[in-house]
Structures are given as C-alpha cells and as structure tokens.
C-alpha atoms as a PDB file:
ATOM      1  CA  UNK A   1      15.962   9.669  42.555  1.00  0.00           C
ATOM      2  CA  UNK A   2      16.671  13.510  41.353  1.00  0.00           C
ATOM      3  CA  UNK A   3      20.541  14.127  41.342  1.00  0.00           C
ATOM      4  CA  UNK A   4      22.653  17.693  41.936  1.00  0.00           C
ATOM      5  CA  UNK A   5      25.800  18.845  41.544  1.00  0.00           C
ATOM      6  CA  UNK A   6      27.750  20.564  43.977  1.00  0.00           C
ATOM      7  CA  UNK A   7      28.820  23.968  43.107  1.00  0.00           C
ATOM      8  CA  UNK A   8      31.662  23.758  45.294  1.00  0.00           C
ATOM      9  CA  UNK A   9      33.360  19.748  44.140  1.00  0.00           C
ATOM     10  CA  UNK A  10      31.252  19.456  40.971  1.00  0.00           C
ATOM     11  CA  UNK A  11      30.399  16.066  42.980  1.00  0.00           C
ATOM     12  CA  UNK A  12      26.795  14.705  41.461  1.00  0.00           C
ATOM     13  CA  UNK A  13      24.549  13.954  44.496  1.00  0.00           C
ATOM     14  CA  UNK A  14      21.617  11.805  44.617  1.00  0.00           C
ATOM     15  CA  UNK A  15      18.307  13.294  46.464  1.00  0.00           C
ATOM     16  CA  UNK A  16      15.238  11.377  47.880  1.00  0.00           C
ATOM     17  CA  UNK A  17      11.902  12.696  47.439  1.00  0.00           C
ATOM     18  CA  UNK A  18      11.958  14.325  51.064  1.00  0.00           C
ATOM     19  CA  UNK A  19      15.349  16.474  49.947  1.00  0.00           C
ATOM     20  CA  UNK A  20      13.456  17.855  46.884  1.00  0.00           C
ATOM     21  CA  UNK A  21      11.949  20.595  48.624  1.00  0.00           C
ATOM     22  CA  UNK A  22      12.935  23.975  48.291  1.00  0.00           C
ATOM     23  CA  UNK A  23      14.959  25.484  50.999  1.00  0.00           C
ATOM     24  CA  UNK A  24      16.242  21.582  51.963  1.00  0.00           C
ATOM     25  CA  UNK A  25      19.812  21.568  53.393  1.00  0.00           C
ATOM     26  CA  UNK A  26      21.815  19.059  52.537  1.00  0.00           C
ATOM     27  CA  UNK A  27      25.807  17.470  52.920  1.00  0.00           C
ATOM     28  CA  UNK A  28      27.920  16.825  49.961  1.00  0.00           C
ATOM     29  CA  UNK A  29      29.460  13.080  50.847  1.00  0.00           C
ATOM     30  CA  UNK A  30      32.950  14.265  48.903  1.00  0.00           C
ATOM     31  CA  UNK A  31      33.315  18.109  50.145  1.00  0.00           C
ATOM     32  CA  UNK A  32      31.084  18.123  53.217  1.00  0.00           C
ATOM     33  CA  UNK A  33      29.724  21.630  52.283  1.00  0.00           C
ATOM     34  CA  UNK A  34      26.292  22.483  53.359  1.00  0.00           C
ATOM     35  CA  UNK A  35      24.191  22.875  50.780  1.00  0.00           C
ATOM     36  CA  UNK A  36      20.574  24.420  50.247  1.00  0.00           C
ATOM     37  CA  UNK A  37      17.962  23.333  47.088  1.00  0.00           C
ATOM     38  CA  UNK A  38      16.916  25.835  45.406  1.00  0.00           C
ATOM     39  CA  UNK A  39      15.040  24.945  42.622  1.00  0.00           C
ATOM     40  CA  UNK A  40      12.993  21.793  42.080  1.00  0.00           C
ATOM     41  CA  UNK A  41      12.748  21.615  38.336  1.00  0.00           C
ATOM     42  CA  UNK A  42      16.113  21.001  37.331  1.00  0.00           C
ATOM     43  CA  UNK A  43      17.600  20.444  40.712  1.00  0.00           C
ATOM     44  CA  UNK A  44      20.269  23.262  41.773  1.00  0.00           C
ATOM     45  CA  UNK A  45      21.857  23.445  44.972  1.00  0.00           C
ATOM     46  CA  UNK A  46      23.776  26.358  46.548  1.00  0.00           C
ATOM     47  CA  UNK A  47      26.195  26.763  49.463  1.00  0.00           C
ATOM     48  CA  UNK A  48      25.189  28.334  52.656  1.00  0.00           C
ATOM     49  CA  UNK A  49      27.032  29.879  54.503  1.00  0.00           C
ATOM     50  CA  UNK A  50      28.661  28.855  57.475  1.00  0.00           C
ATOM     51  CA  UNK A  51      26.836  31.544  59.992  1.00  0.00           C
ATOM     52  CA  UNK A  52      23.265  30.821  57.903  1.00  0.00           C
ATOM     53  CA  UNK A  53      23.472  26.962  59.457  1.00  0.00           C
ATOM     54  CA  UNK A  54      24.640  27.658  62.898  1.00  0.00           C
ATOM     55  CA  UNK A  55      22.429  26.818  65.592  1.00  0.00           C
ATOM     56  CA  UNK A  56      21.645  29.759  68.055  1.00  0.00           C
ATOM     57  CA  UNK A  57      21.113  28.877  71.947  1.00  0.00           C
END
C-alpha cells in the first residue's frame, strides 16, 4: 500500500490502489481534513478547501 502524509497533522496515511489516482479525495483518520492526491509518484496530498467539497443541490 502507498502511504501520505497529511500536510495539515503530519499524520502518515495508508492508500489502496483505488486512492492512488490523481485528483482522489480522501479523510485523514487523526485530523479529518479532506484531502486531494496530487501526485502519484511520490504520493502528496493537499487540502481542499471546504467550499471545493461541498455538494451543490
């Protein structure tokens, strides 16, 4: 499994193959920040922000 780090906690954060992908949102289990992938080769993950995940009607 690929690992992260959270640029908010620092927390290291384990990704399956399917969370790999560029542009994959995931949760940090410590923080609960939302995170995006952004690269694939060394995995790095940035925060989005909170009006980029909202759902719209």
């Amino acid at each position: 499994m690929a690992k992260g780090i959270c640029p908010v906690c620092g927390n290291e954060i384990e990704l399956s193959p399917r969370e790999r992908l560029p542009y994959t949102r995931v949760t940090c289990p410590r923080c609960l920040a939302e995170l995006e992938v952004v690269e694939i080769d060394l995995v790095r993950l940035r925060r989005v922000a909170p009006e980029e995940g909202a759902e719209k009607p």
